[in-house]
C-alpha atoms as a PDB file:
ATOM      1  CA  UNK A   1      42.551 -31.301 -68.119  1.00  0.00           C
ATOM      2  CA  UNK A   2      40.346 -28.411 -67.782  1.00  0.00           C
ATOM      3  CA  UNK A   3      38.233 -27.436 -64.949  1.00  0.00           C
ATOM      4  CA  UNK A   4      35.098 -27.494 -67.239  1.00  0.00           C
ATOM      5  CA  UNK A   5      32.726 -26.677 -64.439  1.00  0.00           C
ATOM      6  CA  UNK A   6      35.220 -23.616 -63.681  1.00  0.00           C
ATOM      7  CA  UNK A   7      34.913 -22.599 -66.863  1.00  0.00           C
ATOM      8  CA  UNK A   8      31.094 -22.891 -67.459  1.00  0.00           C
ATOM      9  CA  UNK A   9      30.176 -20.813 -64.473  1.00  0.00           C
ATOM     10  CA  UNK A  10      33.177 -17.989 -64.972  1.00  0.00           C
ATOM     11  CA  UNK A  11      31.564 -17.080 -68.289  1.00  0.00           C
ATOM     12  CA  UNK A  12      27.843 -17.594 -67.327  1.00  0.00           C
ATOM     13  CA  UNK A  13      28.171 -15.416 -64.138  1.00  0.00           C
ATOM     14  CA  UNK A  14      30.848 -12.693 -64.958  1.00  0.00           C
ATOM     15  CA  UNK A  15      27.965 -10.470 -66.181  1.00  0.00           C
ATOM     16  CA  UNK A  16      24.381 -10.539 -67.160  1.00  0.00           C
ATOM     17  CA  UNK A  17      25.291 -10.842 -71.079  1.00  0.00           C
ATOM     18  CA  UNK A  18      27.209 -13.708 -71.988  1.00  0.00           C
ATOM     19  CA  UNK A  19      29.947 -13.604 -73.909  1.00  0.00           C
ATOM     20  CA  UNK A  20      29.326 -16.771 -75.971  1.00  0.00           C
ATOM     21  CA  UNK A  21      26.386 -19.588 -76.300  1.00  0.00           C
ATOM     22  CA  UNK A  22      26.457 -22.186 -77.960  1.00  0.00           C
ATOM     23  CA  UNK A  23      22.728 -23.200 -78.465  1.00  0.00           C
ATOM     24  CA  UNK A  24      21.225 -26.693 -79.187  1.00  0.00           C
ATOM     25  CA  UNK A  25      17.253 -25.501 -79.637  1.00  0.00           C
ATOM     26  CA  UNK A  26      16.619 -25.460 -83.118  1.00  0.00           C
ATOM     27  CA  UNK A  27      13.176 -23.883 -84.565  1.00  0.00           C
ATOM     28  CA  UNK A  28      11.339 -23.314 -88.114  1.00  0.00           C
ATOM     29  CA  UNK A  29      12.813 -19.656 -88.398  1.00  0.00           C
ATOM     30  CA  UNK A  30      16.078 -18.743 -88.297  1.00  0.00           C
ATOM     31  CA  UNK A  31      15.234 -15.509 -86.355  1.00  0.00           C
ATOM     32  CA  UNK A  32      13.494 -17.402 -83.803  1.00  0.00           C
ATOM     33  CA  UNK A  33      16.605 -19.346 -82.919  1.00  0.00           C
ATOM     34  CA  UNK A  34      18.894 -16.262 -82.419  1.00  0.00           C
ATOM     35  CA  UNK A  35      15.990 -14.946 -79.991  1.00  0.00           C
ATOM     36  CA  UNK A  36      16.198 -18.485 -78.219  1.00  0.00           C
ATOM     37  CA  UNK A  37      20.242 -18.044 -77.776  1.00  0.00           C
ATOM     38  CA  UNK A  38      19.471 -14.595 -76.627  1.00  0.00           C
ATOM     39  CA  UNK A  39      17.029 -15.435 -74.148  1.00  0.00           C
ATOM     40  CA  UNK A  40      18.810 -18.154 -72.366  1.00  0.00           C
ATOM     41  CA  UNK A  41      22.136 -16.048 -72.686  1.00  0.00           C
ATOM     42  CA  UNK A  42      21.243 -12.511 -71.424  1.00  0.00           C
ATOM     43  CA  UNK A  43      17.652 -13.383 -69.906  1.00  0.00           C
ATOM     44  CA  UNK A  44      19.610 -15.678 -66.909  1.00  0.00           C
ATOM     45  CA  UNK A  45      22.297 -17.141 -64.797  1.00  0.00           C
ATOM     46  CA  UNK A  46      23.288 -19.997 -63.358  1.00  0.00           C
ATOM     47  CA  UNK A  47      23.854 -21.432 -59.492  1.00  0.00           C
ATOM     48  CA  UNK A  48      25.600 -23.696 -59.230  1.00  0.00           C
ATOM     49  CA  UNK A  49      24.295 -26.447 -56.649  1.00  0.00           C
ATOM     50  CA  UNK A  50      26.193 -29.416 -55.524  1.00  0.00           C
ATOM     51  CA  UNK A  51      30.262 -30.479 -55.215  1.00  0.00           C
ATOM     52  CA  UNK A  52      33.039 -29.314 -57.364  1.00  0.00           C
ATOM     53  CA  UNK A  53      36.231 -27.720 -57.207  1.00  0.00           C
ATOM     54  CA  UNK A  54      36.406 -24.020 -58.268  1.00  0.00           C
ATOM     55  CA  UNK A  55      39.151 -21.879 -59.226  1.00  0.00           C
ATOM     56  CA  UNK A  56      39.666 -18.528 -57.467  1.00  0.00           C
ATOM     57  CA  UNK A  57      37.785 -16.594 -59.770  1.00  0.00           C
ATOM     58  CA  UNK A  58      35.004 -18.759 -60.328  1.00  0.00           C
ATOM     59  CA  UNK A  59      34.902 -18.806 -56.333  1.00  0.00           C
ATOM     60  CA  UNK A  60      34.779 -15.086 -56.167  1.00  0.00           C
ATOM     61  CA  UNK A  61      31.812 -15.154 -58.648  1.00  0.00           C
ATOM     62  CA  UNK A  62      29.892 -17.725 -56.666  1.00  0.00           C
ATOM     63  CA  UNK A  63      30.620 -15.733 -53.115  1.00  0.00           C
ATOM     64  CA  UNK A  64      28.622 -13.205 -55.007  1.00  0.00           C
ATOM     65  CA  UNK A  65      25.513 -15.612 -55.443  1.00  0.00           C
ATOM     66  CA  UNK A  66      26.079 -16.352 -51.243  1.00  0.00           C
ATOM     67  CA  UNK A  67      26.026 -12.631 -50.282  1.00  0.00           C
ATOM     68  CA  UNK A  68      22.802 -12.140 -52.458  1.00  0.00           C
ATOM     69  CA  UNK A  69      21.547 -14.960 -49.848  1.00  0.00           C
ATOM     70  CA  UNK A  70      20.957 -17.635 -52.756  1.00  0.00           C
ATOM     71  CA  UNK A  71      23.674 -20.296 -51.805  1.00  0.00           C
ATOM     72  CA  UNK A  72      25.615 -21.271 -48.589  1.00  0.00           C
ATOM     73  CA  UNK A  73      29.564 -22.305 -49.525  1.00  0.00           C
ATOM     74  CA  UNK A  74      31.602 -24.307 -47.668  1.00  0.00           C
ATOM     75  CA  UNK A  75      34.992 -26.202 -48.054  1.00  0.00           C
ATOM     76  CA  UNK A  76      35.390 -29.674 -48.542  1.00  0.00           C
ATOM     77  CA  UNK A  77      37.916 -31.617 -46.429  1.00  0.00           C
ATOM     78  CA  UNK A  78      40.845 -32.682 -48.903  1.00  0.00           C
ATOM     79  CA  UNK A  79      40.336 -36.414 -47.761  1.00  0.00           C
ATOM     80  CA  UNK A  80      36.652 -36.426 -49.889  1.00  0.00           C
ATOM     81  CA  UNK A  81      38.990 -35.960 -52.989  1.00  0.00           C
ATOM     82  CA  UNK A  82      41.229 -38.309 -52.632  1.00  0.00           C
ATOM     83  CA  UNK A  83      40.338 -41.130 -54.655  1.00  0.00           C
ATOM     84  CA  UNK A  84      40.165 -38.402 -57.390  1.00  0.00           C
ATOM     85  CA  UNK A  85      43.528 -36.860 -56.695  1.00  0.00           C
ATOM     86  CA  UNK A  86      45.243 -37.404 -60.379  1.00  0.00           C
ATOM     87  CA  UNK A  87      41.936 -35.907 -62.050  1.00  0.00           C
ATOM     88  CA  UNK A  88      41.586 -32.889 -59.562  1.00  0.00           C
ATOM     89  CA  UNK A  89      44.709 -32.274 -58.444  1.00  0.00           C
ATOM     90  CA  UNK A  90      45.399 -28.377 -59.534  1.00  0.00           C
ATOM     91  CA  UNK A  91      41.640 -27.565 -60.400  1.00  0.00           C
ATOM     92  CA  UNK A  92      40.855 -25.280 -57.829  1.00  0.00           C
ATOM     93  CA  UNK A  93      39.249 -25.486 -54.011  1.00  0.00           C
ATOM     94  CA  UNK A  94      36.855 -28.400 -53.508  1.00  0.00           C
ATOM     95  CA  UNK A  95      33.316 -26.575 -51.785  1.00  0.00           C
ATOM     96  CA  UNK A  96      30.379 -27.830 -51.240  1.00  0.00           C
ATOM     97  CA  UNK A  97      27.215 -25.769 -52.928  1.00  0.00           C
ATOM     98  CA  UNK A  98      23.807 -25.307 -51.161  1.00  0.00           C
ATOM     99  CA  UNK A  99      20.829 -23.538 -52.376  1.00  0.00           C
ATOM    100  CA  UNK A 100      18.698 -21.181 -49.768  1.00  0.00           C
ATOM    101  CA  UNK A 101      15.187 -20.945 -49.343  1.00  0.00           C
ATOM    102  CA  UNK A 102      15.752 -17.592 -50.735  1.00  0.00           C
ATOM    103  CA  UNK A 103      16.650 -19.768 -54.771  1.00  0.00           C
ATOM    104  CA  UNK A 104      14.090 -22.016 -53.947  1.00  0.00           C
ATOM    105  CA  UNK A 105      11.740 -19.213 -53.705  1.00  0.00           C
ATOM    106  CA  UNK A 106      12.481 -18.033 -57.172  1.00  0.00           C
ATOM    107  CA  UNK A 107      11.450 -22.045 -58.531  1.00  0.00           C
ATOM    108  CA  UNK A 108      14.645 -21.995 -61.452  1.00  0.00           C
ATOM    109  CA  UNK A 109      14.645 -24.915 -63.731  1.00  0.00           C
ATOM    110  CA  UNK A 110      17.311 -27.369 -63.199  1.00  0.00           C
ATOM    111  CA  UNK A 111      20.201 -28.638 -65.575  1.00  0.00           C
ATOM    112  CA  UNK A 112      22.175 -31.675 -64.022  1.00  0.00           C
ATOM    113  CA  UNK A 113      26.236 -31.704 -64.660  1.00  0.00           C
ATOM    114  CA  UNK A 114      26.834 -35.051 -66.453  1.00  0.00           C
ATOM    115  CA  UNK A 115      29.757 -37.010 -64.649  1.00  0.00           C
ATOM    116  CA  UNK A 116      29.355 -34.571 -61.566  1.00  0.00           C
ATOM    117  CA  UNK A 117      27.929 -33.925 -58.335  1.00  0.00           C
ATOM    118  CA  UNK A 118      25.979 -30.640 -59.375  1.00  0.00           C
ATOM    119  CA  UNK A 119      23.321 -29.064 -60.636  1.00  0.00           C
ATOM    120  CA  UNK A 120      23.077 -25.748 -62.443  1.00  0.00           C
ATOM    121  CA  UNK A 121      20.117 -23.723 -61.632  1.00  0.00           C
ATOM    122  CA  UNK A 122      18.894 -21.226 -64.245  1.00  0.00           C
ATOM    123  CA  UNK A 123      17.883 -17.832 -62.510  1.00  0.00           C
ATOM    124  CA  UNK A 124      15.811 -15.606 -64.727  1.00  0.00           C
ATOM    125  CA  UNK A 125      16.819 -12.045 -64.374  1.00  0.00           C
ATOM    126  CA  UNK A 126      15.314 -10.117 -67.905  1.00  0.00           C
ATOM    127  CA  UNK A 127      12.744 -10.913 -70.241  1.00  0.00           C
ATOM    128  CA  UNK A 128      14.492 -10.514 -73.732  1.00  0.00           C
ATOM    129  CA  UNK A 129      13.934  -9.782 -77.255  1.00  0.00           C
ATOM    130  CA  UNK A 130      15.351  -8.799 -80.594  1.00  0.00           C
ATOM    131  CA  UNK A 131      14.371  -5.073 -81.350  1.00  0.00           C
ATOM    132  CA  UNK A 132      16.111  -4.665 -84.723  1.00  0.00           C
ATOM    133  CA  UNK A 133      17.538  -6.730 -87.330  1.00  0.00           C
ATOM    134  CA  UNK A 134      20.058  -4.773 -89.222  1.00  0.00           C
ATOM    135  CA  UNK A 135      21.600  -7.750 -90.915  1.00  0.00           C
ATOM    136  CA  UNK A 136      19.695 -10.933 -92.553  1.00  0.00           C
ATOM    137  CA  UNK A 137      22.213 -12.218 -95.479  1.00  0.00           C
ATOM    138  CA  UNK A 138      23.449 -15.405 -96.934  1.00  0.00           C
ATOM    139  CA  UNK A 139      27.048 -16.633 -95.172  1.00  0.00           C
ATOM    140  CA  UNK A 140      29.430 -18.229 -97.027  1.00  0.00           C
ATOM    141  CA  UNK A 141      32.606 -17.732 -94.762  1.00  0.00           C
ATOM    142  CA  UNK A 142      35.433 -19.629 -92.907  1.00  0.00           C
ATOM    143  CA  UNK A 143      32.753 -21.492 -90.248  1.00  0.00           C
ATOM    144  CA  UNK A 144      30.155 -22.775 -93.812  1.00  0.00           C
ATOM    145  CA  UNK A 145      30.409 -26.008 -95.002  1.00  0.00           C
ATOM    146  CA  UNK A 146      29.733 -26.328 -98.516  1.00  0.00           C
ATOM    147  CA  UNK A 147      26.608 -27.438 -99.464  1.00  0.00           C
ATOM    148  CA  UNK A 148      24.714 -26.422 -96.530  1.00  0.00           C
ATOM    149  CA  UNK A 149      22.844 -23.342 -96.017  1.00  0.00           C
ATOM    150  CA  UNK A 150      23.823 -20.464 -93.413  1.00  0.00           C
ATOM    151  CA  UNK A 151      22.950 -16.749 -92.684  1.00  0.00           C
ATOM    152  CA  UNK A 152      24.910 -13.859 -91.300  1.00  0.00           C
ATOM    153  CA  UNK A 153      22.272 -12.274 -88.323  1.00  0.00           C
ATOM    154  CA  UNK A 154      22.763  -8.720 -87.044  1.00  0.00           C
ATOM    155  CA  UNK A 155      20.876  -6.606 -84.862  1.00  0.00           C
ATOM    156  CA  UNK A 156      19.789  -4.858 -81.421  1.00  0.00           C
ATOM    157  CA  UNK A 157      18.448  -6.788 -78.706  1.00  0.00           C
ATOM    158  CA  UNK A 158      16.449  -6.029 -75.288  1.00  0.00           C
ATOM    159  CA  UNK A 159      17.127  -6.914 -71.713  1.00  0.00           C
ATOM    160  CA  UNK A 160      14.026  -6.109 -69.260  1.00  0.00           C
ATOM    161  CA  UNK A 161      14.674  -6.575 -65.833  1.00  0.00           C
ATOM    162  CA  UNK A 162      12.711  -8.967 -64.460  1.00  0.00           C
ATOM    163  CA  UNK A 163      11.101  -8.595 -60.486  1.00  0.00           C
ATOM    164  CA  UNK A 164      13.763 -11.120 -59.496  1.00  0.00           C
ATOM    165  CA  UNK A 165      16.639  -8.815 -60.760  1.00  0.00           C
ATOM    166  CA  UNK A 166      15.287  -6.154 -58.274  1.00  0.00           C
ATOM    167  CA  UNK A 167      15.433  -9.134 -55.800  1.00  0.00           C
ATOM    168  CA  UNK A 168      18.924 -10.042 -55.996  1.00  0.00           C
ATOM    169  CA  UNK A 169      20.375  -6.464 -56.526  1.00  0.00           C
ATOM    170  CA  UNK A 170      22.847  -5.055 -58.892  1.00  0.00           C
ATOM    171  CA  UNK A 171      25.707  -6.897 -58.057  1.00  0.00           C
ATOM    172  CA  UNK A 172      24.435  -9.852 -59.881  1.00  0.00           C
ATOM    173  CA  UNK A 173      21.586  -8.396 -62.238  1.00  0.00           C
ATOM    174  CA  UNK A 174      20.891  -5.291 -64.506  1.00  0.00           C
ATOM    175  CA  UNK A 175      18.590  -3.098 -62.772  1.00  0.00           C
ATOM    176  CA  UNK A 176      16.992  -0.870 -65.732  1.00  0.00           C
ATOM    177  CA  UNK A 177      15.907  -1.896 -69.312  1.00  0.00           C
ATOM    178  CA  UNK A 178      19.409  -1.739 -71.227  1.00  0.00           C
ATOM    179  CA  UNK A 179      19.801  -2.251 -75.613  1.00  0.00           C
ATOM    180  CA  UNK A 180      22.923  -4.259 -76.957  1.00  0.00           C
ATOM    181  CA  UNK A 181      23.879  -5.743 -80.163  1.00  0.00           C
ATOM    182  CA  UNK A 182      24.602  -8.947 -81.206  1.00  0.00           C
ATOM    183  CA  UNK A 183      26.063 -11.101 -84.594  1.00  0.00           C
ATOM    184  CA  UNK A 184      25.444 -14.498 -85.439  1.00  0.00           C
ATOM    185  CA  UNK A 185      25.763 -17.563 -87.648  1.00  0.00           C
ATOM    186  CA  UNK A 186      22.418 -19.762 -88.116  1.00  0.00           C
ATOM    187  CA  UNK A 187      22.858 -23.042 -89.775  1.00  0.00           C
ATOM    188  CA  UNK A 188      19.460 -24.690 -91.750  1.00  0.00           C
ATOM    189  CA  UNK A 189      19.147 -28.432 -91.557  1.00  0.00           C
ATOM    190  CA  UNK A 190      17.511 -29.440 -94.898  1.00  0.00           C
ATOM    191  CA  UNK A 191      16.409 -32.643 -93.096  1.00  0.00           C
ATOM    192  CA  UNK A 192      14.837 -31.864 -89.963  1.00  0.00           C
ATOM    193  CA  UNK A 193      13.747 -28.139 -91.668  1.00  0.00           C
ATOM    194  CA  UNK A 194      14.733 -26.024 -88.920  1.00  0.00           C
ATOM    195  CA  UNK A 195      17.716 -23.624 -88.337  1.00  0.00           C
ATOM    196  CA  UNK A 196      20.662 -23.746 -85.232  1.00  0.00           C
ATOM    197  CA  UNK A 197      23.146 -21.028 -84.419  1.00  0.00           C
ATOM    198  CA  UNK A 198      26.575 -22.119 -84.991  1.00  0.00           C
ATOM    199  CA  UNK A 199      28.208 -18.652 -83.252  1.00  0.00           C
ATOM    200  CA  UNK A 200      27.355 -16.070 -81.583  1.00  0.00           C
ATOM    201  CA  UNK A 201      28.708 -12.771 -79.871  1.00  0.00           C
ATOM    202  CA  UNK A 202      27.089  -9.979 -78.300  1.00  0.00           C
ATOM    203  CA  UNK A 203      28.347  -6.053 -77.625  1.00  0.00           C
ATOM    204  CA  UNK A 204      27.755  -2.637 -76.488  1.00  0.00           C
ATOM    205  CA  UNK A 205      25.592  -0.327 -78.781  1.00  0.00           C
ATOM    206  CA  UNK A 206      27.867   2.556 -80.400  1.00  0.00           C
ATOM    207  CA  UNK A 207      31.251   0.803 -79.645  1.00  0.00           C
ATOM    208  CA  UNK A 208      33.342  -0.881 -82.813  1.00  0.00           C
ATOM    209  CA  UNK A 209      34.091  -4.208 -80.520  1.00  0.00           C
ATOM    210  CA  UNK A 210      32.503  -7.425 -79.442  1.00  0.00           C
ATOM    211  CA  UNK A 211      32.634  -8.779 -75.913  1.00  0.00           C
ATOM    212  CA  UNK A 212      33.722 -12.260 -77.744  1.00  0.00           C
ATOM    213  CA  UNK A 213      34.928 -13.236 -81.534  1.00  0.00           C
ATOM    214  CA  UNK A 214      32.775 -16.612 -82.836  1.00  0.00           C
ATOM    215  CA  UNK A 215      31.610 -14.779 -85.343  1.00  0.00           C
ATOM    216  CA  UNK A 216      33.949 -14.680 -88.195  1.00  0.00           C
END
């Protein structure tokens, strides 16, 4: 069984772009819902708030978040697990999360964990938008469905730094206004009339790779 909460958090905080988002806002234009997954992945990150068990790298990540003076980590006794032992065992160190006056300060919205004893707080480090689309073409590949309607979406996009990034530093937030592309699938609902993207993976300008491969 995998640590899903592990896994969340390792991808959201390993750098200010994520790798991958899988996005469930869906608007009228299909450009418009590319600049929503872009927004919520490179524009932010999350803190974690709460109990869970973390593996060693997700733990590194978040020891990040306490040195920046946004959270305060401490272990859990192994006797608070126990009644959970066959669904834990294995999945990492069991800490307790707490947010500083410091997070509070910065008033992030709040996403609770279903199933858990967490909240995710979304920190909002860049204001971002698309600066050029160099791609806007019918798809038709291995992730379609026939009979429905998708587009192949490439481009540039544009990470600002907010005043919170200055706040927490660069070890956990871009410090100067920074391009980078990104590819995606959008997917139109004929019913509801609006479009969703299906995949999504973002790069460095003038470099032949992607930092992730949904897009195929």
């Amino acid at each position: 069984m995998p640590n899903v909460t592990s896994v969340f958090l390792s991808r959201v905080l390993a750098s200010t772009c994520v790798l991958a988002l899988a996005c469930h806002a869906q608007t009228s234009d299909a450009r418009g819902a590319v600049e929503q997954v872009l927004i919520q992945a490179a524009g932010s990150f999350s803190v974690p708030i709460g109990k869970t068990r973390l593996d060693d790298k997700t733990l590194a990540l978040v020891g990040q978040l306490q040195r920046a003076g946004l959270v305060v980590v401490s272990q859990i006794p192994q006797a608070y697990w126990d009644s959970y032992l066959n669904r834990t065992q294995g999945l990492g160190t069991p800490v307790q999360i707490a947010g500083t006056s410091k997070l509070m300060s910065l008033n992030p919205p709040v996403i609770p964990v279903a199933g858990q004893e967490l909240r995710i707080f979304r920190v909002k480090i860049a204001d971002v938008r698309i600066d050029e689309v160099t791609t806007d073409q019918d798809y038709s590949g291995p992730l379609a469905t026939p009979g429905e309607k998708y587009r192949l979406i490439l481009g540039t996009f544009l990470k600002v730094p907010t005043e919170v990034a200055s706040v927490l530093g660069p070890a956990l937030a871009a410090q100067s206004e920074d391009r980078s592309k990104f590819r995606s699938i959008v997917k139109y609902n004929q019913f509801a009339k609006t479009w969703q993207v299906i995949a999504f993976d973002t790069g460095l300008l003038n470099t032949d790779t992607w930092l992730s491969s949904n897009v195929r």
